[in-house]
N, C-alpha and C. Protein backbone atom coordinates (compact mmCIF):
# COMPACT_ATOMS: atom_id res chain seq x y z
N UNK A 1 0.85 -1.19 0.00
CA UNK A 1 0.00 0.00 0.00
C UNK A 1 0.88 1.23 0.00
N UNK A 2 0.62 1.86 -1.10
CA UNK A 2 1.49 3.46 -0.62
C UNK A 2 0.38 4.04 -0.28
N UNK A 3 0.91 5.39 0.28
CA UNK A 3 -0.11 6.69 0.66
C UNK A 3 0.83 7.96 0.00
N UNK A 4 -0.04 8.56 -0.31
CA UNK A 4 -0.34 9.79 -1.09
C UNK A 4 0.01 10.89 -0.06
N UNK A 5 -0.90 12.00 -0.75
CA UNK A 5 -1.28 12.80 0.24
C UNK A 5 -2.64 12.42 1.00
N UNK A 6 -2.53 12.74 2.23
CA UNK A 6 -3.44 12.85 3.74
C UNK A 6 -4.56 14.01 3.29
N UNK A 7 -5.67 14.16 3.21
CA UNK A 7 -6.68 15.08 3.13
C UNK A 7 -7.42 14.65 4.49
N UNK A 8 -7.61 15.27 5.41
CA UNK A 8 -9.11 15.33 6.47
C UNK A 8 -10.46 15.96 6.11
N UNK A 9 -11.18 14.88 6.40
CA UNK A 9 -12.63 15.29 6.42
C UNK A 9 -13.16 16.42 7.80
N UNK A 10 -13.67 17.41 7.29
CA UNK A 10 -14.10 18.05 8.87
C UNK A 10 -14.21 17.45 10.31
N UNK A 11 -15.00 16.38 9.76
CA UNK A 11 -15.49 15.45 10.77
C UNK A 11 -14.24 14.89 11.58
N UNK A 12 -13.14 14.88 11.13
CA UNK A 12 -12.08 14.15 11.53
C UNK A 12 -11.44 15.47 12.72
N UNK A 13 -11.23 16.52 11.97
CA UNK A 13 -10.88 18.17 12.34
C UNK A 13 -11.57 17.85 14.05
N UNK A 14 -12.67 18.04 13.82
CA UNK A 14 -14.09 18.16 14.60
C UNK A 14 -13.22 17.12 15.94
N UNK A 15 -13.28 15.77 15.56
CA UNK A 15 -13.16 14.30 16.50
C UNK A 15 -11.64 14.85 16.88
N UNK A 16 -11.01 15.25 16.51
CA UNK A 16 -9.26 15.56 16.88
C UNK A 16 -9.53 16.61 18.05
N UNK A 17 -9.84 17.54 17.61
CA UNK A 17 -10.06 18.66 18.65
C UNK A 17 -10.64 18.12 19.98
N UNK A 18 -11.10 16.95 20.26
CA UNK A 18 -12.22 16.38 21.19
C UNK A 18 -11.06 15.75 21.86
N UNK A 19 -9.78 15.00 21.27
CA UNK A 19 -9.42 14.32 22.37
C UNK A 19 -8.52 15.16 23.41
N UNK A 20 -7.63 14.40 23.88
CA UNK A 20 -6.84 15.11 25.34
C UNK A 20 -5.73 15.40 24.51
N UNK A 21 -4.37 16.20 24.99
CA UNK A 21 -3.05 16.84 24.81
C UNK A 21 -2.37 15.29 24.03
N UNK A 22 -2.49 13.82 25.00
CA UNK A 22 -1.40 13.25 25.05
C UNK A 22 -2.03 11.89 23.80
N UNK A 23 -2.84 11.64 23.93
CA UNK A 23 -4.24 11.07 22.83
C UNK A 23 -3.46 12.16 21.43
N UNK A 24 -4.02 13.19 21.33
CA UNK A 24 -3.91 14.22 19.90
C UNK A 24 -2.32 14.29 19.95
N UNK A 25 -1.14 13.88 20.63
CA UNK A 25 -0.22 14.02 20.28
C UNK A 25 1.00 12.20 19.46
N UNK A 26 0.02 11.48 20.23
CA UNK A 26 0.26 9.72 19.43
C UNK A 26 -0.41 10.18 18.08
N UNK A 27 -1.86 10.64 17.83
CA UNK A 27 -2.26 10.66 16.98
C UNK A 27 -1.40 11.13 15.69
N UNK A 28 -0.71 12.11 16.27
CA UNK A 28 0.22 13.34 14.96
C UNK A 28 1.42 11.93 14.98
N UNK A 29 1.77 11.60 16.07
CA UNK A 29 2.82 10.56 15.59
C UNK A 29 2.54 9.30 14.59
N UNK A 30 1.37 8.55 14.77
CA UNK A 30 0.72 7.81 14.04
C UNK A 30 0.59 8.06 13.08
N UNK A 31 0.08 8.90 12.55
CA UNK A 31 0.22 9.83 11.40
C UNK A 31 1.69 9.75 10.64
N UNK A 32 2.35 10.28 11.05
CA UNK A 32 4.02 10.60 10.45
C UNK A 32 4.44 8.95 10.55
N UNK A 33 4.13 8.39 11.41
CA UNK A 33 4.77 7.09 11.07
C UNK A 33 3.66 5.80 9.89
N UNK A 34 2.76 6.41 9.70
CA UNK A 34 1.54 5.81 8.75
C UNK A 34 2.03 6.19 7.14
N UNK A 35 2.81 7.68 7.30
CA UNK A 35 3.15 8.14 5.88
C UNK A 35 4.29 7.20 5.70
N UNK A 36 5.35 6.87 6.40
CA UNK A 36 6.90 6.46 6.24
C UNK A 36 6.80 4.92 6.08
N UNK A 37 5.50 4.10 6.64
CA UNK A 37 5.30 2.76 6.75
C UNK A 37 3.86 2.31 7.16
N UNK A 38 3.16 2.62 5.96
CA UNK A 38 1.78 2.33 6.41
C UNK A 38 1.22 0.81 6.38
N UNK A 39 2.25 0.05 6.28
CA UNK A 39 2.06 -1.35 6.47
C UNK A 39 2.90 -2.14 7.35
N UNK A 40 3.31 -1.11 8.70
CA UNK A 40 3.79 -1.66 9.74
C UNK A 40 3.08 -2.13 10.80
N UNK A 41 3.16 -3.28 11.53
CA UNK A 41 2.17 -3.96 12.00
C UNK A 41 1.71 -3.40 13.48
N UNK A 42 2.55 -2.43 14.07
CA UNK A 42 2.08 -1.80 15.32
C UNK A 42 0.53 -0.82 14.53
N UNK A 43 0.33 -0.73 13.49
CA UNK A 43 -0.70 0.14 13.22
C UNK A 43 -1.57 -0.54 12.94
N UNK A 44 -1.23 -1.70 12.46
CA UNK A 44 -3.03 -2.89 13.26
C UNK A 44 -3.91 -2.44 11.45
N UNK A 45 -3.19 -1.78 10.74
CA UNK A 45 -4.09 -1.57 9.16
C UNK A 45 -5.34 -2.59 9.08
N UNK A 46 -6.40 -2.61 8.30
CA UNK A 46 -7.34 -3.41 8.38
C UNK A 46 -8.43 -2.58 7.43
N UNK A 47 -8.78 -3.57 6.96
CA UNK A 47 -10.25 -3.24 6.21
C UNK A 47 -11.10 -3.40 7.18
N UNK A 48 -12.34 -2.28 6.98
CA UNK A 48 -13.33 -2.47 7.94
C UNK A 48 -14.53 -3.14 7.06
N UNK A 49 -15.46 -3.58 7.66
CA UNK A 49 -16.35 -4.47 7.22
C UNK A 49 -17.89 -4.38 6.95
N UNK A 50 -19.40 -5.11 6.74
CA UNK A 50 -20.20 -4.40 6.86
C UNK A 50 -20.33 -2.69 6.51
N UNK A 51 -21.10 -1.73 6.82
CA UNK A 51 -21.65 -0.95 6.45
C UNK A 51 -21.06 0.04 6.45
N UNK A 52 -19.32 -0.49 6.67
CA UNK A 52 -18.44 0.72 6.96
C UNK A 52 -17.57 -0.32 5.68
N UNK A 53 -17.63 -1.29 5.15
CA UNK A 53 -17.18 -1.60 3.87
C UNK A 53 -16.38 -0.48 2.81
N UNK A 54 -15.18 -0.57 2.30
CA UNK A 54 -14.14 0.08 1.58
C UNK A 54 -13.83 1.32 2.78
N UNK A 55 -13.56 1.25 4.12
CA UNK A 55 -13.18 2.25 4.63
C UNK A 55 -12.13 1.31 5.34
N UNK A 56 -10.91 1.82 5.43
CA UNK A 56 -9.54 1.48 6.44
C UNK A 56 -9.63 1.71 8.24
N UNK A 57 -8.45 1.17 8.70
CA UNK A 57 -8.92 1.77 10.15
C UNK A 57 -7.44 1.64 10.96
N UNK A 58 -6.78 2.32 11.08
CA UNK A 58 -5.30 2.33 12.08
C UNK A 58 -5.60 2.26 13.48
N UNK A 59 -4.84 1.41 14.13
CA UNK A 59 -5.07 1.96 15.75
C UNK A 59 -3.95 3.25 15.85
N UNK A 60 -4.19 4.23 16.47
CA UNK A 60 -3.46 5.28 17.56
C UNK A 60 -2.91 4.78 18.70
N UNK A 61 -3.97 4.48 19.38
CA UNK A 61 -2.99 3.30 20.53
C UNK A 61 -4.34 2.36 21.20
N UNK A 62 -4.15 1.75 22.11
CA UNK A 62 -5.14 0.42 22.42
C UNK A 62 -6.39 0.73 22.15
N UNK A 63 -6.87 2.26 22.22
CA UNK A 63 -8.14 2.34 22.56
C UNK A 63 -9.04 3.87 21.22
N UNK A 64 -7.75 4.01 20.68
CA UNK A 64 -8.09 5.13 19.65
C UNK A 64 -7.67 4.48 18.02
N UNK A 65 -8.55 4.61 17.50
CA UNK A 65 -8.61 4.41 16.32
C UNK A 65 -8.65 5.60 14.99
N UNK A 66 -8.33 5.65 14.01
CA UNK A 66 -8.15 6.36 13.06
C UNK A 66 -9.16 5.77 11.67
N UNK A 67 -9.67 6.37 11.24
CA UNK A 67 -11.10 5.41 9.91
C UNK A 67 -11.01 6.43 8.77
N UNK A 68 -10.19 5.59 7.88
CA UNK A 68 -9.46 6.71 6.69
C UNK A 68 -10.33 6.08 5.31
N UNK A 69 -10.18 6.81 4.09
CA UNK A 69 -10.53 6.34 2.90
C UNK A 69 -9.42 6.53 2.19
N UNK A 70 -9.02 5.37 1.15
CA UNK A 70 -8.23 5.34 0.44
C UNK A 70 -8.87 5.98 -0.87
N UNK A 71 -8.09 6.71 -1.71
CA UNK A 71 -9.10 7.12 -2.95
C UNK A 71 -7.82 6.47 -4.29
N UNK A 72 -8.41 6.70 -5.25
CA UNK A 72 -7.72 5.64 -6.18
C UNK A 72 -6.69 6.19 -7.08
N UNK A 73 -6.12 7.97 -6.66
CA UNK A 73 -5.06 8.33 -6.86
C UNK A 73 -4.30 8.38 -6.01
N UNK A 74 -4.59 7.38 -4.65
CA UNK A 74 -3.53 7.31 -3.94
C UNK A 74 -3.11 8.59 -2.66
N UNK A 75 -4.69 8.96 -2.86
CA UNK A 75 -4.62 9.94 -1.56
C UNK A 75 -5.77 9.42 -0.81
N UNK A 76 -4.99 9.63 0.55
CA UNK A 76 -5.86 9.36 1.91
C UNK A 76 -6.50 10.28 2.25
N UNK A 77 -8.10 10.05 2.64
CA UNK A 77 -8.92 11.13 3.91
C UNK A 77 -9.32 10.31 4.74
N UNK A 78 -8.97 11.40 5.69
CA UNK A 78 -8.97 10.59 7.34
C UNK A 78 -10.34 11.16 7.65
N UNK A 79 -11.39 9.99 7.70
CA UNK A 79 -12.22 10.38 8.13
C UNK A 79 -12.58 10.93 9.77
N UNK A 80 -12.26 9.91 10.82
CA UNK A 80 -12.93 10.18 11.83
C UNK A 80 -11.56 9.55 12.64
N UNK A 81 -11.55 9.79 14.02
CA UNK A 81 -10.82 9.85 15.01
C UNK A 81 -11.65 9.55 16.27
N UNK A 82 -11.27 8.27 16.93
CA UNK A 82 -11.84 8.04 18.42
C UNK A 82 -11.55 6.77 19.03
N UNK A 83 -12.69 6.27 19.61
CA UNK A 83 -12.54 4.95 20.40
C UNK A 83 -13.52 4.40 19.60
N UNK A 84 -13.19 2.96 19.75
CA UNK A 84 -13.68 1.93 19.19
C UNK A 84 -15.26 2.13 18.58
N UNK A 85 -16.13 2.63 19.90
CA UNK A 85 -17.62 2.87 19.54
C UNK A 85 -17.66 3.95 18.54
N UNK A 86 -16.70 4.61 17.48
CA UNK A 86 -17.27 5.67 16.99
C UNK A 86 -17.71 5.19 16.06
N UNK A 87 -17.25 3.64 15.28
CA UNK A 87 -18.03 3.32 13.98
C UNK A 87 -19.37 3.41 14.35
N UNK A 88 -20.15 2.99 15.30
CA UNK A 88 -21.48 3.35 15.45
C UNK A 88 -22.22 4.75 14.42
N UNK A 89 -21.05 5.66 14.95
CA UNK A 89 -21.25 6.72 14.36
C UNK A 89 -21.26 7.50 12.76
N UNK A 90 -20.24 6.35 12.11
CA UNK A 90 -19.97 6.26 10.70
C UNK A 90 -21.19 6.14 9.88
């Protein structure tokens, strides 16, 4: 898998601003290390399934997740940012 350029969806903007200092600061690391090796296995990559079908999903760390779209020139939007329950929200 390569990655492109990173585009965010508002919604993502929106869910970032929500978490804590030390949460939003793994996140920016996750990030920079997602561009350099987005098929390293501490990032847990994965297709998501059901009704969230063709959407990706990184962990941040045990309990934060990242739910990106791949688009087919090879640029990423990060959709949403949280804990596990936010696909609910997708």
């Amino acid at each position: 898998m390569k990655t492109g350029l990173i585009s965010y969806h508002p919604a993502f903007i929106k869910d970032l601003r929500k978490l804590d200092a030390i949460s939003s600061e793994h996140a920016t690391k996750t990030e920079n290390f997602f561009q350099k090796n987005p098929l390293h296995p501490s990032l847990r990559l994965h297709p998501l399934k059901g009704k969230l079908h063709g959407l990706w999903s990184i962990s941040v760390t045990k309990g934060i997740r990242i739910v990106f779209e791949r688009m087919e020139n090879g640029e990423v939007v990060f959709l949403s940012i949280g804990k596990h329950d936010m696909y609910r929200s997708l």
